[in-house]
Each structure stands twice: as C-alpha cells, then as structure tokens.
Protein backbone atom coordinates (compact mmCIF):
# COMPACT_ATOMS: atom_id res chain seq x y z
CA UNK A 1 72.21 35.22 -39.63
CA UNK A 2 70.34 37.80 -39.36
CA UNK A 3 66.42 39.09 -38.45
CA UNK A 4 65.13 38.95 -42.45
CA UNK A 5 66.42 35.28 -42.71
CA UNK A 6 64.86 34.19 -39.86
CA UNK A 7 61.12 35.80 -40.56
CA UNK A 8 61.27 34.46 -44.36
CA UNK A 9 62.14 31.17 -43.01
CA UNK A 10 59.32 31.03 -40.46
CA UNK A 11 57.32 32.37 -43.10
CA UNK A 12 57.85 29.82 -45.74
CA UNK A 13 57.55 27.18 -42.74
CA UNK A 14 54.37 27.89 -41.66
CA UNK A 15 53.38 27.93 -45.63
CA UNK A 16 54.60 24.31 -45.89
CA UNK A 17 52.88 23.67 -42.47
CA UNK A 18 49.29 25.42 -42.87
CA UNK A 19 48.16 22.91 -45.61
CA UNK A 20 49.35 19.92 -43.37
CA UNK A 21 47.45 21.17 -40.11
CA UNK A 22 44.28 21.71 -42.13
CA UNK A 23 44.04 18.11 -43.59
CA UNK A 24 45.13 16.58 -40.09
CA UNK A 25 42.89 18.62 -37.73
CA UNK A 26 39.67 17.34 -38.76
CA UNK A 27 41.36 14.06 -38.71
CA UNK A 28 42.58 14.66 -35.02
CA UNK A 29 39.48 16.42 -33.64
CA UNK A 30 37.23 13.11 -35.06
CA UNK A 31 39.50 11.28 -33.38
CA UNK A 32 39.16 12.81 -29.89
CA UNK A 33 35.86 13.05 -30.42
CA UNK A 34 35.32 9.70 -30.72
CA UNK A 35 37.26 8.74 -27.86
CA UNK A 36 35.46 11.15 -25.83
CA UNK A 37 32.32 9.28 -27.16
CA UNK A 38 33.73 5.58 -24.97
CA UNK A 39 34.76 7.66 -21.80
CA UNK A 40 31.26 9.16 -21.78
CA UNK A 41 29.66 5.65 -22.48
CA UNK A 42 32.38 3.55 -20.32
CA UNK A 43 31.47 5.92 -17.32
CA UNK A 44 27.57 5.92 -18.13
CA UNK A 45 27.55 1.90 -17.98
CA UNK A 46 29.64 2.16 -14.59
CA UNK A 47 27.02 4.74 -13.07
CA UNK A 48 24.43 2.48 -13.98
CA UNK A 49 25.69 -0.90 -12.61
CA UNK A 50 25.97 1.15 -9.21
CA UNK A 51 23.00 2.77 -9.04
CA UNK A 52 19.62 1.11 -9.34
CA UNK A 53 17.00 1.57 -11.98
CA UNK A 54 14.01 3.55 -11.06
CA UNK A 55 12.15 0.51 -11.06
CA UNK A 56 14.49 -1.23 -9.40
CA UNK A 57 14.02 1.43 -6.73
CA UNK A 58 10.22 0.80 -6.39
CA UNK A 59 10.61 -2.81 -6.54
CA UNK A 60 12.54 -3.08 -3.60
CA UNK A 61 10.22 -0.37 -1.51
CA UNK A 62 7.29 -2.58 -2.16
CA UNK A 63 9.01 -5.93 -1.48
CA UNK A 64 10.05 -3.84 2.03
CA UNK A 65 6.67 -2.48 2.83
CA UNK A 66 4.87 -5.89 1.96
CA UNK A 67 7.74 -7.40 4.98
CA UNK A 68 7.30 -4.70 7.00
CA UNK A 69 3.38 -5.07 7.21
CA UNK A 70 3.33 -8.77 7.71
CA UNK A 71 5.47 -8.27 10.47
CA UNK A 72 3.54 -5.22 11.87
CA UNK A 73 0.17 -7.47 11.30
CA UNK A 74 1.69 -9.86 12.84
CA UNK A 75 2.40 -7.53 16.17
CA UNK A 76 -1.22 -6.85 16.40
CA UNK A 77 0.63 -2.94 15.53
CA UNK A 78 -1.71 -2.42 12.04
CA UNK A 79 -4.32 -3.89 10.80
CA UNK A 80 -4.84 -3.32 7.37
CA UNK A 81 -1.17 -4.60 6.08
CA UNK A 82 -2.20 -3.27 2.49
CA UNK A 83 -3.34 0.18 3.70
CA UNK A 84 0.05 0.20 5.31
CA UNK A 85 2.22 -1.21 2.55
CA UNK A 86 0.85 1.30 0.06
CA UNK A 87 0.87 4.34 2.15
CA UNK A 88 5.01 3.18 3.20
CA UNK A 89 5.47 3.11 -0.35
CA UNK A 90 4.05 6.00 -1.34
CA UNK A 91 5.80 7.82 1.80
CA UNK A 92 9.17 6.53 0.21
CA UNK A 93 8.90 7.40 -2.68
CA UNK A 94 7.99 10.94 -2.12
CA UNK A 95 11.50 10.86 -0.31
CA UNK A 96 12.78 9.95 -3.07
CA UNK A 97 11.04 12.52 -5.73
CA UNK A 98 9.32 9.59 -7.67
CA UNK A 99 6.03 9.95 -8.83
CA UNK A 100 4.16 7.09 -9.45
CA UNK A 101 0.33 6.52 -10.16
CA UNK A 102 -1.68 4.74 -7.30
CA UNK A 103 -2.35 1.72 -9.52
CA UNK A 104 1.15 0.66 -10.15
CA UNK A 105 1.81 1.31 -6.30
CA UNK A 106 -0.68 -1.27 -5.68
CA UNK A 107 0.47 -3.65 -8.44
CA UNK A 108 3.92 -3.45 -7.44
CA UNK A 109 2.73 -4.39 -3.79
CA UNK A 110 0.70 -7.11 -5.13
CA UNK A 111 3.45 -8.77 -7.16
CA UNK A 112 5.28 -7.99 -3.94
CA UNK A 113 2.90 -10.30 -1.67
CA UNK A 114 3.25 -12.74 -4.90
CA UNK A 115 7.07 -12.88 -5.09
CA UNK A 116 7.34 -12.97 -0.81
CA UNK A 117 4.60 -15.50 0.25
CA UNK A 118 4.44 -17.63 -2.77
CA UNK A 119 8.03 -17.90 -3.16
CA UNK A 120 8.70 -22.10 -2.57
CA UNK A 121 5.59 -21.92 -5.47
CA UNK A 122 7.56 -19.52 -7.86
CA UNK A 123 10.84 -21.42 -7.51
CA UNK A 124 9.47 -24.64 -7.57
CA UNK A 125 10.74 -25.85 -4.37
C-alpha cells in the first residue's frame, strides 16, 4: 500500500465525516451546555443553603444586639439599650460591608425586641 492510497482514503474519509460532525456538533455543544446550565444551578442552590441571606444576616445581628443590651441594661453597664442595640448593629454590619438605612436598623431592632420579649405571646404559649 502505498502513500497515494492512504491520503485519498483519508481524504474521502474525512468527506464522509465532515457532514456528520457538522449536524452532531451543535447537537453535542447544546447538550453540554445544558448540562453545564444544572452544575451551575445545583452548586448555586448548595452555596445558598450554606450561606445566609443578607437579611438573614441582619436579622440575626439585631436579634444579638437586642440580647446583648438587655443583658448590658441589666448590668447597670449601658443605659440606653436601644442606643446600644442600633449602634452594635450598625458596627456589624459595617464589618460586614452592608449598608443599610438607619430606619430599617431600627425596625429590624424593634421586631427584634418583638420576636425576644414577646415570644410566649407570638407562639401562643
């Protein structure tokens, strides 16, 4: 066999190929695309069930400043607990690079003081 043989062969092969291969590619590449599409959403819903939501994250300050000022109030060590509970919050989450507007710091502290001290009343204990 020699050299010609072998280059017309290849030659007609990848003729009989090239029209396969275009009709299948797109076919393919939807295909991983699409699987590509779950990984990216499979991994995005386990990133979010272990990390908190943002307001998740200020929920959870203001519930700790709100216990944190009682408890201080309590120790004679502060005396305006709200004072307190907003500027902890606002001190946190400056830590944490959230902004948030001065009202909804104090609402969240006041549903806070509703959720912590009314609590038997909310659950209906």
């Amino acid at each position: 066999m020699n050299q010609e043989f072998w280059v017309e062969f290849g030659m007609k092969a990848l003729n009989a190929l090239i029209p396969v291969i275009m009709w299948a590619l797109p076919l393919v590449l939807t295909a991983l695309f699409g699987l590509l599409v779950q990984v990216i959403r499979h991994k995005q819903v386990e990133i979010q069930a272990m990390y908190p939501t943002q307001y998740e994250v200020v929920e959870k300050i203001a519930s700790n400043a709100v216990l944190i000022a009682e408890q201080l109030h309590l120790g004679e060590f502060i005396k305006d607990k709200k004072e307190y509970a907003i500027e902890y919050v606002q001190r946190e989450l400056d830590e944490l690079g959230i902004e948030l507007e001065f009202e909804k710091i104090v609402e969240e502290i006041e549903k806070a003081v509703m959720l912590e001290f009314n609590r038997e009343k909310v659950l209906g204990q």
